[in-house]
C-alpha atoms as a PDB file:
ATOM      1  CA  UNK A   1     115.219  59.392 133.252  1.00  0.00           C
ATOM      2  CA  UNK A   2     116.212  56.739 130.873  1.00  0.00           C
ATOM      3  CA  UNK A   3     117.326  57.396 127.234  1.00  0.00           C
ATOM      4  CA  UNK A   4     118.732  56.019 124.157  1.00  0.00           C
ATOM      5  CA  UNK A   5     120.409  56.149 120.847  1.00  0.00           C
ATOM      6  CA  UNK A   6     118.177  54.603 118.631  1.00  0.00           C
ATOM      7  CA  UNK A   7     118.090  53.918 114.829  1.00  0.00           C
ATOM      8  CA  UNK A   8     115.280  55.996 113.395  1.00  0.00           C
ATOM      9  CA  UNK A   9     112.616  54.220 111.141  1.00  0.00           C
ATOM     10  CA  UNK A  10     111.456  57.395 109.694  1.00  0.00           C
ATOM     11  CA  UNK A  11     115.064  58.345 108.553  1.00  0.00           C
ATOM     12  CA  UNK A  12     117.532  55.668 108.971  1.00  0.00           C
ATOM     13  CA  UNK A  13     119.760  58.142 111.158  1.00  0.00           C
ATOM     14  CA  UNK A  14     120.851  57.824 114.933  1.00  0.00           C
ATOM     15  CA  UNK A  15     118.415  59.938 117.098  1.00  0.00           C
ATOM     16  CA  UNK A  16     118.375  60.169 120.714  1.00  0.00           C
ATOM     17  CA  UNK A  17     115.441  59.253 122.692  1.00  0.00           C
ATOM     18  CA  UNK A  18     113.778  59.000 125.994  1.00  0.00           C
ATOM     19  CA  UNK A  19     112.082  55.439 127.558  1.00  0.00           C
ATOM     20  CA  UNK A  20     108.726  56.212 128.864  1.00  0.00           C
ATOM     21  CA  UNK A  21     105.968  53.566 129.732  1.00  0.00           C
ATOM     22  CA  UNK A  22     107.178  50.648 127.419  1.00  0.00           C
ATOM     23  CA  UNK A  23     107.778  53.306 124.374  1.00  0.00           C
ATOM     24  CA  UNK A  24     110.648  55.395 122.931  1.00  0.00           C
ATOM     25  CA  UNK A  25     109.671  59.133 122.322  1.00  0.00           C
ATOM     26  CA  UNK A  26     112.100  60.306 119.847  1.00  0.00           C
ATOM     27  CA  UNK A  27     113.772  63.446 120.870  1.00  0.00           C
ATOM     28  CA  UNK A  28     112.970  66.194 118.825  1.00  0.00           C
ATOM     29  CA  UNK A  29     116.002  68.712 119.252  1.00  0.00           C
ATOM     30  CA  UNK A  30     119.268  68.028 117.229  1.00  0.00           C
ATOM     31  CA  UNK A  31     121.815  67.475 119.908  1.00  0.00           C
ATOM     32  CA  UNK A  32     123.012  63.593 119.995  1.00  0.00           C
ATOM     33  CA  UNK A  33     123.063  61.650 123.312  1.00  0.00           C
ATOM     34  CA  UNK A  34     126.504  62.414 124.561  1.00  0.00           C
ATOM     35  CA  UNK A  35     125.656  66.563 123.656  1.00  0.00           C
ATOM     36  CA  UNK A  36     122.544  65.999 126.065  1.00  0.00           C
ATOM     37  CA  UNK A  37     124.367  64.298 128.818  1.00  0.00           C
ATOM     38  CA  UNK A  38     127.030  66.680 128.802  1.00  0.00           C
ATOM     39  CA  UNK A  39     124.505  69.571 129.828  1.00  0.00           C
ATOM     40  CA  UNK A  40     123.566  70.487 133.478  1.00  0.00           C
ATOM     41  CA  UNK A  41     120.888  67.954 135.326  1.00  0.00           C
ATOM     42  CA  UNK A  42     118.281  70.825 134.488  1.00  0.00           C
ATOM     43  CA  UNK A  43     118.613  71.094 130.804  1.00  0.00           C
ATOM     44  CA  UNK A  44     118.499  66.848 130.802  1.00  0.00           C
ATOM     45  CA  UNK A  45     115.407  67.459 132.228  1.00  0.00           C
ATOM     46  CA  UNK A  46     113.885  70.001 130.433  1.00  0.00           C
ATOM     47  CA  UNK A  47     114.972  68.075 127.514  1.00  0.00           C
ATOM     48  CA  UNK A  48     113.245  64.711 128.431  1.00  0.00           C
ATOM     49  CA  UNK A  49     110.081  66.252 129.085  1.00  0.00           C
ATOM     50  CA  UNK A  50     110.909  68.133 125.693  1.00  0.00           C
ATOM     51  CA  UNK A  51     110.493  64.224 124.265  1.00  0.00           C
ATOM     52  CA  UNK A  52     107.859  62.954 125.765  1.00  0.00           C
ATOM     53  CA  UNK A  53     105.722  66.439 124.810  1.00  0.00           C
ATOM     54  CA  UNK A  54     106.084  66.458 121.264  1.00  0.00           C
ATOM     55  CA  UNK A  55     108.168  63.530 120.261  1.00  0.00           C
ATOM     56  CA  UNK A  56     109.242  63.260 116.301  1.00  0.00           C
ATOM     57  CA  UNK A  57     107.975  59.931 116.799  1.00  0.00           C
ATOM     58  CA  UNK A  58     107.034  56.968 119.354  1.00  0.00           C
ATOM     59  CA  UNK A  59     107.585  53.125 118.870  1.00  0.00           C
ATOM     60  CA  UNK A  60     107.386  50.743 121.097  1.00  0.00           C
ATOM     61  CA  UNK A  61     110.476  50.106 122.929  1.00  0.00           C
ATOM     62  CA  UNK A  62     110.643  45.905 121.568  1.00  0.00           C
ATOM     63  CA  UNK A  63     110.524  46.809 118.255  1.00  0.00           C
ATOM     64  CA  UNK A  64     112.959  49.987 118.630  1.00  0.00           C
ATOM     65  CA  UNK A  65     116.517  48.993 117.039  1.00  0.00           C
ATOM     66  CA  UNK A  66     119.072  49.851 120.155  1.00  0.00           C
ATOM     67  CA  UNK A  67     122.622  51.642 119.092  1.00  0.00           C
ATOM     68  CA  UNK A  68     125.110  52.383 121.357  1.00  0.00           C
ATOM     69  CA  UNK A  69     123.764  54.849 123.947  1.00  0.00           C
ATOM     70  CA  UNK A  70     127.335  56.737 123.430  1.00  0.00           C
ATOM     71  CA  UNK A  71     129.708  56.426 121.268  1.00  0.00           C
ATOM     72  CA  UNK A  72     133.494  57.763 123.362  1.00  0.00           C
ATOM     73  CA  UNK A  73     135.400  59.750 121.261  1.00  0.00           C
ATOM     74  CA  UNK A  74     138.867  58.254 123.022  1.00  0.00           C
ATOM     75  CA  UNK A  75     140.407  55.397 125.127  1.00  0.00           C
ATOM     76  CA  UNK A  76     137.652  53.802 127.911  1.00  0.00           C
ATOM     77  CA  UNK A  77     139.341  53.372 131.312  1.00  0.00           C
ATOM     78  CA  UNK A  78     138.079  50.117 132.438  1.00  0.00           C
ATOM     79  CA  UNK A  79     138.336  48.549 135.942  1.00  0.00           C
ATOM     80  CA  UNK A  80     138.771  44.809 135.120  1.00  0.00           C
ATOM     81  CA  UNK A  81     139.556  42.437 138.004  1.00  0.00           C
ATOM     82  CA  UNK A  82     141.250  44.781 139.910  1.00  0.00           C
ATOM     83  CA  UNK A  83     143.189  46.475 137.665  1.00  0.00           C
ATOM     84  CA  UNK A  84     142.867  49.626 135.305  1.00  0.00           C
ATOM     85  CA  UNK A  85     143.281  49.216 131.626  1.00  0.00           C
ATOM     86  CA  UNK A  86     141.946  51.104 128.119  1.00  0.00           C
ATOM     87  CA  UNK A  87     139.273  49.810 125.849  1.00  0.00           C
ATOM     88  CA  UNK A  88     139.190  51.064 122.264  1.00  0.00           C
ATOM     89  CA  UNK A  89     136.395  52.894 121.913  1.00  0.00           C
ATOM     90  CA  UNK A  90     135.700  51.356 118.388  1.00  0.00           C
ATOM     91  CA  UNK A  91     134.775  48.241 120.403  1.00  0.00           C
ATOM     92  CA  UNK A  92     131.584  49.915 121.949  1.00  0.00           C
ATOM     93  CA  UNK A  93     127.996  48.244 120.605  1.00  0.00           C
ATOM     94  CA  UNK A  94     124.574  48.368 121.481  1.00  0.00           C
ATOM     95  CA  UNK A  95     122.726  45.745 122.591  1.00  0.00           C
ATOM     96  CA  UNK A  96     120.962  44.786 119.817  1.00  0.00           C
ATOM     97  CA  UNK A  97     124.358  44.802 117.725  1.00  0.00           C
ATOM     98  CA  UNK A  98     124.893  41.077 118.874  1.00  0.00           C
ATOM     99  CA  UNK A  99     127.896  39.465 120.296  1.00  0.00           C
ATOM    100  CA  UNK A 100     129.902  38.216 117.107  1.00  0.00           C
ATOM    101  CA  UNK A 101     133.174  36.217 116.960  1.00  0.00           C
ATOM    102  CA  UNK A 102     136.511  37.286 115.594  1.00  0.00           C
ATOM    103  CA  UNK A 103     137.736  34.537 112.946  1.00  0.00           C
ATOM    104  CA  UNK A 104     138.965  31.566 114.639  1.00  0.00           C
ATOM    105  CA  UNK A 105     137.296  32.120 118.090  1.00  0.00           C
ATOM    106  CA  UNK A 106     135.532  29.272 119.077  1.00  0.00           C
ATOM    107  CA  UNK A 107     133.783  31.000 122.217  1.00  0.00           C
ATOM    108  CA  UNK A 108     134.191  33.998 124.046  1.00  0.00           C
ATOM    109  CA  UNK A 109     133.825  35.225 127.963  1.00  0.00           C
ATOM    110  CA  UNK A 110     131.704  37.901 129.553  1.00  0.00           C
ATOM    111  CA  UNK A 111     133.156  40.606 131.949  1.00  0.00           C
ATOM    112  CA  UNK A 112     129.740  42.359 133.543  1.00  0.00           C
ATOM    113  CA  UNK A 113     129.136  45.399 135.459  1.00  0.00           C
ATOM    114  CA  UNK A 114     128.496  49.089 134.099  1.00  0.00           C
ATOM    115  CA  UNK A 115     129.457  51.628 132.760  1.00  0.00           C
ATOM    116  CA  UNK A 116     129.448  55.358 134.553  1.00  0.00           C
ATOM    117  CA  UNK A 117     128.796  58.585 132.189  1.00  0.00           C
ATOM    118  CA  UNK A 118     130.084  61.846 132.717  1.00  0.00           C
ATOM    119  CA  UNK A 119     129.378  65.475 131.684  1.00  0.00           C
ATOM    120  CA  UNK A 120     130.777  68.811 131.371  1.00  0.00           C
ATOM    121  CA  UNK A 121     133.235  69.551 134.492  1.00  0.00           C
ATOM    122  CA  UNK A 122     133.058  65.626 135.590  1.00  0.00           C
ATOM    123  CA  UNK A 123     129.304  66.117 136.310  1.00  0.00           C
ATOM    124  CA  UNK A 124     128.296  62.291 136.832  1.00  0.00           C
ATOM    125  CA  UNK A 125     125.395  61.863 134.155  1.00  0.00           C
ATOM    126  CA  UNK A 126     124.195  58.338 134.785  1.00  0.00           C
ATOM    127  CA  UNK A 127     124.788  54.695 134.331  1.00  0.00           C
ATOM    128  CA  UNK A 128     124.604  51.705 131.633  1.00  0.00           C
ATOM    129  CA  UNK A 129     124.813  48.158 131.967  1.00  0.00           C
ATOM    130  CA  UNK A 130     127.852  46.914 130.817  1.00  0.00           C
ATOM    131  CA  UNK A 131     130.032  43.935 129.184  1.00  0.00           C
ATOM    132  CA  UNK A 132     133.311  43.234 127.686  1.00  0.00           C
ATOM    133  CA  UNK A 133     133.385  40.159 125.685  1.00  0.00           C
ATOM    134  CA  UNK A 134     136.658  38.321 125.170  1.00  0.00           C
ATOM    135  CA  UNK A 135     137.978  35.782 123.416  1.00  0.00           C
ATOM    136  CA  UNK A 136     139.897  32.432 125.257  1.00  0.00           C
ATOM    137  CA  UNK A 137     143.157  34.464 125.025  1.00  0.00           C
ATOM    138  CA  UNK A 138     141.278  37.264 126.980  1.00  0.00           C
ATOM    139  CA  UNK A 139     141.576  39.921 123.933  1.00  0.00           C
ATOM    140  CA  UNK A 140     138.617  42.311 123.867  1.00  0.00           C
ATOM    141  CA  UNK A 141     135.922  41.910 121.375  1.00  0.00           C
ATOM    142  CA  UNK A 142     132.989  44.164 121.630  1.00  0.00           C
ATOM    143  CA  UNK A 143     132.257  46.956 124.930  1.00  0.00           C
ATOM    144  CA  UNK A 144     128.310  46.318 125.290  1.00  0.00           C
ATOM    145  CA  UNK A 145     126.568  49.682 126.648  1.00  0.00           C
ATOM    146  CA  UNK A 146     123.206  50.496 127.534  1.00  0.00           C
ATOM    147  CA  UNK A 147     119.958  49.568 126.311  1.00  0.00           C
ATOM    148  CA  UNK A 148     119.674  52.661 128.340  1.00  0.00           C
ATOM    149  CA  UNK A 149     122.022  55.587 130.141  1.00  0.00           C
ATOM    150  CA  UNK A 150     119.931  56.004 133.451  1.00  0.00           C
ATOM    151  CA  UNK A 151     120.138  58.923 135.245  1.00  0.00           C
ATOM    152  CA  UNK A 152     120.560  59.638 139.388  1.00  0.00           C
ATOM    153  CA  UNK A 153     116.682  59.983 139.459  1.00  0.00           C
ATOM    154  CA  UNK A 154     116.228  56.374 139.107  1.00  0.00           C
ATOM    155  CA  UNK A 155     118.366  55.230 141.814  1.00  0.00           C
ATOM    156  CA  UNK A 156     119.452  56.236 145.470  1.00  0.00           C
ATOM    157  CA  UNK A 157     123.224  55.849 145.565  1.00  0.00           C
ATOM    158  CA  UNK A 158     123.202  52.498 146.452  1.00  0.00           C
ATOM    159  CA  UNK A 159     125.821  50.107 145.160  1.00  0.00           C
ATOM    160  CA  UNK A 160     124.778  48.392 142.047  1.00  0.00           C
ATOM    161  CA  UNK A 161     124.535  44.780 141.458  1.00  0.00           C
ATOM    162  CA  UNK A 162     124.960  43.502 137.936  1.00  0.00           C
ATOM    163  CA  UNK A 163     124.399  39.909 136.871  1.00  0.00           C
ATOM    164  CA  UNK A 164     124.718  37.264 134.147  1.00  0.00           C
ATOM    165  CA  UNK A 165     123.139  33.922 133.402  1.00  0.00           C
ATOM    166  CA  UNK A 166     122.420  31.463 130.849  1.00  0.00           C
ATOM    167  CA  UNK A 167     119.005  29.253 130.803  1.00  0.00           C
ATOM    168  CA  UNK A 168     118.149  30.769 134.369  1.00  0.00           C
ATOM    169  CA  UNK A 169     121.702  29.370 135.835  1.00  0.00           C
ATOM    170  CA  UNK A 170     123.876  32.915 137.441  1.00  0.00           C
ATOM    171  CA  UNK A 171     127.201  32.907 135.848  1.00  0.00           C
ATOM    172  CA  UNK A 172     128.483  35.890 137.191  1.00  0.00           C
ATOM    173  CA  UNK A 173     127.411  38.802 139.448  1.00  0.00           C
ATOM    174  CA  UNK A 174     128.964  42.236 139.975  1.00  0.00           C
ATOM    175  CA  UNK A 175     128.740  44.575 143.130  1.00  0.00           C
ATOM    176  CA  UNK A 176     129.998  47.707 142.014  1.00  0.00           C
ATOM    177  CA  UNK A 177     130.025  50.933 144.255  1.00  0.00           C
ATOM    178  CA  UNK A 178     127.148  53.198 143.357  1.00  0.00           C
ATOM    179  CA  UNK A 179     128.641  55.982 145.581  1.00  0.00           C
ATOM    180  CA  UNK A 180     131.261  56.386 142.643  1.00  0.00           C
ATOM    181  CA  UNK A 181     134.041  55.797 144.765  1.00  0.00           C
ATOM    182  CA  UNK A 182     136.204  53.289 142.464  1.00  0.00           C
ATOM    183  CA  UNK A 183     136.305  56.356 139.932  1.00  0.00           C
ATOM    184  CA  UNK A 184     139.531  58.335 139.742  1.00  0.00           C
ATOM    185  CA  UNK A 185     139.179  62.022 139.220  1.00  0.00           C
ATOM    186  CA  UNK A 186     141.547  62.118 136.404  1.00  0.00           C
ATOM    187  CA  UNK A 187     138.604  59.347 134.147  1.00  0.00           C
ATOM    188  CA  UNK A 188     136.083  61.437 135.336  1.00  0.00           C
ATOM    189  CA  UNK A 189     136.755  63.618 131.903  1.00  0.00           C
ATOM    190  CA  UNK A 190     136.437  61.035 129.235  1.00  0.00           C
ATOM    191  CA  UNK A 191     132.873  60.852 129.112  1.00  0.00           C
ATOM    192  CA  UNK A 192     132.382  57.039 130.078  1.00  0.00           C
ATOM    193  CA  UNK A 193     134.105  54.467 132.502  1.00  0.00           C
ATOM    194  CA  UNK A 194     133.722  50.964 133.168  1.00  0.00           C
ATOM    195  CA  UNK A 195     133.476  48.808 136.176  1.00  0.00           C
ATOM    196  CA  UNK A 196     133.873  45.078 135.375  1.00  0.00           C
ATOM    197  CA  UNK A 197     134.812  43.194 138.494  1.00  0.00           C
ATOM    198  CA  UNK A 198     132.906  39.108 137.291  1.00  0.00           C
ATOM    199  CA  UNK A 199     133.599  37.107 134.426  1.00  0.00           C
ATOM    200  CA  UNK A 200     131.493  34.347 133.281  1.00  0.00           C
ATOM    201  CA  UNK A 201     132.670  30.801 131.662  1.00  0.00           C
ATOM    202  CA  UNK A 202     133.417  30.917 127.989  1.00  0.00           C
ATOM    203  CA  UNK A 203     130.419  30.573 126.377  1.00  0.00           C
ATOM    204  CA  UNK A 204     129.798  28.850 122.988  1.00  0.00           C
ATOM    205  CA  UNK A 205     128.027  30.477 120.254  1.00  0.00           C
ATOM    206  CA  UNK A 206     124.507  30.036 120.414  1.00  0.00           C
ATOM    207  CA  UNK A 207     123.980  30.546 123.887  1.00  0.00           C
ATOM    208  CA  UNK A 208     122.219  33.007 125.012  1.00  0.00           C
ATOM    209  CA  UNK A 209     123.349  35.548 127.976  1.00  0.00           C
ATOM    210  CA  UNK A 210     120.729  37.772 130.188  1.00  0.00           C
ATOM    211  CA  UNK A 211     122.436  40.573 131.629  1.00  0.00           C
ATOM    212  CA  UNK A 212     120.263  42.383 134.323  1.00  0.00           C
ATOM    213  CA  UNK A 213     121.357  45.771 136.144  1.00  0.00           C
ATOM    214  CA  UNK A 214     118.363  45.658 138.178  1.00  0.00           C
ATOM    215  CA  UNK A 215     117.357  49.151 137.908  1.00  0.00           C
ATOM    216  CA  UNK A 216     119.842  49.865 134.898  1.00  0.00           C
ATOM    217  CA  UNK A 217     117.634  47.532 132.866  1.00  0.00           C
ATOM    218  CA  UNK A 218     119.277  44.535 131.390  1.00  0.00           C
ATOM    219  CA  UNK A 219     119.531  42.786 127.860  1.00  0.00           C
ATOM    220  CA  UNK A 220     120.327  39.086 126.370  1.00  0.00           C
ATOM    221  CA  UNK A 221     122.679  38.715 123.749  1.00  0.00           C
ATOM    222  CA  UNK A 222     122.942  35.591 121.521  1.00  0.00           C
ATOM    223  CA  UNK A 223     126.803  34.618 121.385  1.00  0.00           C
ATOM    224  CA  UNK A 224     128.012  34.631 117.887  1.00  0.00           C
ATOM    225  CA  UNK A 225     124.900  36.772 116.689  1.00  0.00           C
ATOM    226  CA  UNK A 226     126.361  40.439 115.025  1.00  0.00           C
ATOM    227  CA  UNK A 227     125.245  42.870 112.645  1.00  0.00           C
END
């Protein structure tokens, strides 16, 4: 399974929503993503197929605006070269929220891998794409997530390779465990949890960076682009 948080047409609100042959069927119940995820792997289920039978609306997933699949209510531990740290969770965007400077940045670097979401009890929900963007000084400027949280149906276990490029040229590639083991029990509660083991060159604004997760899907952000 493969949904989103998605900015409504028809009302202008968040709504979850479920990616089904090149469409997004808008979920029709009022629980948000993170509610949904946080259920057992039966009730995600019965909920997709909840979607895609009477949906409160379908658009086609290129013109659907992307939010943040999830938006953490506290600190995101984040495995970045080695080492643990916290991400604020106010830096997590969508991918089609851009990549936008911070006042006198003149570029900004890419940390890739993904992201690993987590349910009631430490139930492992599914997985995002992911990237940290930082300026030269290496201070965090946005969390990227998504387009979509994918769920253990989609994938068998395997690790997961994430990379980067710019005009067809790999900048950066990620092999992250898909077995889970680089999680520690005690981030298992937070809800999400980032793997970001390769870092691209700083990259100037108006480039363009294609992130692809393979089977997580993948996105290209325009450096310097925001909204």
């Amino acid at each position: 399974m493969r949904w989103v948080t998605y900015l409504s047409p028809s009302g202008g609100n968040e709504r979850p929503g479920v990616i089904d042959d090149g469409c997004v069927f808008g979920y029709p119940g009022g629980q948000s993503l993170p509610e949904l995820l946080a259920e057992n792997g039966g009730a995600l289920g019965g909920a997709f197929q909840r979607a895609l039978a009477a949906p409160v609306e379908i658009i086609v997933e290129f013109e659907t605006r992307l939010c943040a699949p999830v938006r953490p209510a506290g600190p995101v531990p984040a495995l970045i070269g080695g080492a643990w740290t916290t991400l604020d969770p106010a830096l997590v965007r969508g991918t089609d929220d851009g990549a936008g400077l911070p006042p006198g940045a003149q570029a900004a670097s890419a940390a890739v891998g993904a992201a690993a979401l987590f349910g009631a009890g430490g139930r492992h929900a599914g997985y995002a794409p992911a990237c940290l963007w930082r300026t030269p000084g290496q201070g965090p400027v946005a969390l990227t997530l998504g387009p979509a949280v994918v769920t253990g149906d989609e994938f068998d276990g395997t690790d997961l390779r994430v990379t980067a490029s710019v005009d067809d040229t790999e900048l950066a590639r990620a092999e992250i465990d898909g077995g889970l083991g680089w999680v520690p029990a005690e981030h298992r509660g937070g809800g999400v949890v980032a793997s970001l083991p390769a870092e691209t060159r700083l990259l100037e604004p108006g480039e363009e960076l294609f992130v692809d997760g393979g089977p997580l899907g993948g996105f290209e952000i325009r450096v310097g682009s925001g909204v």
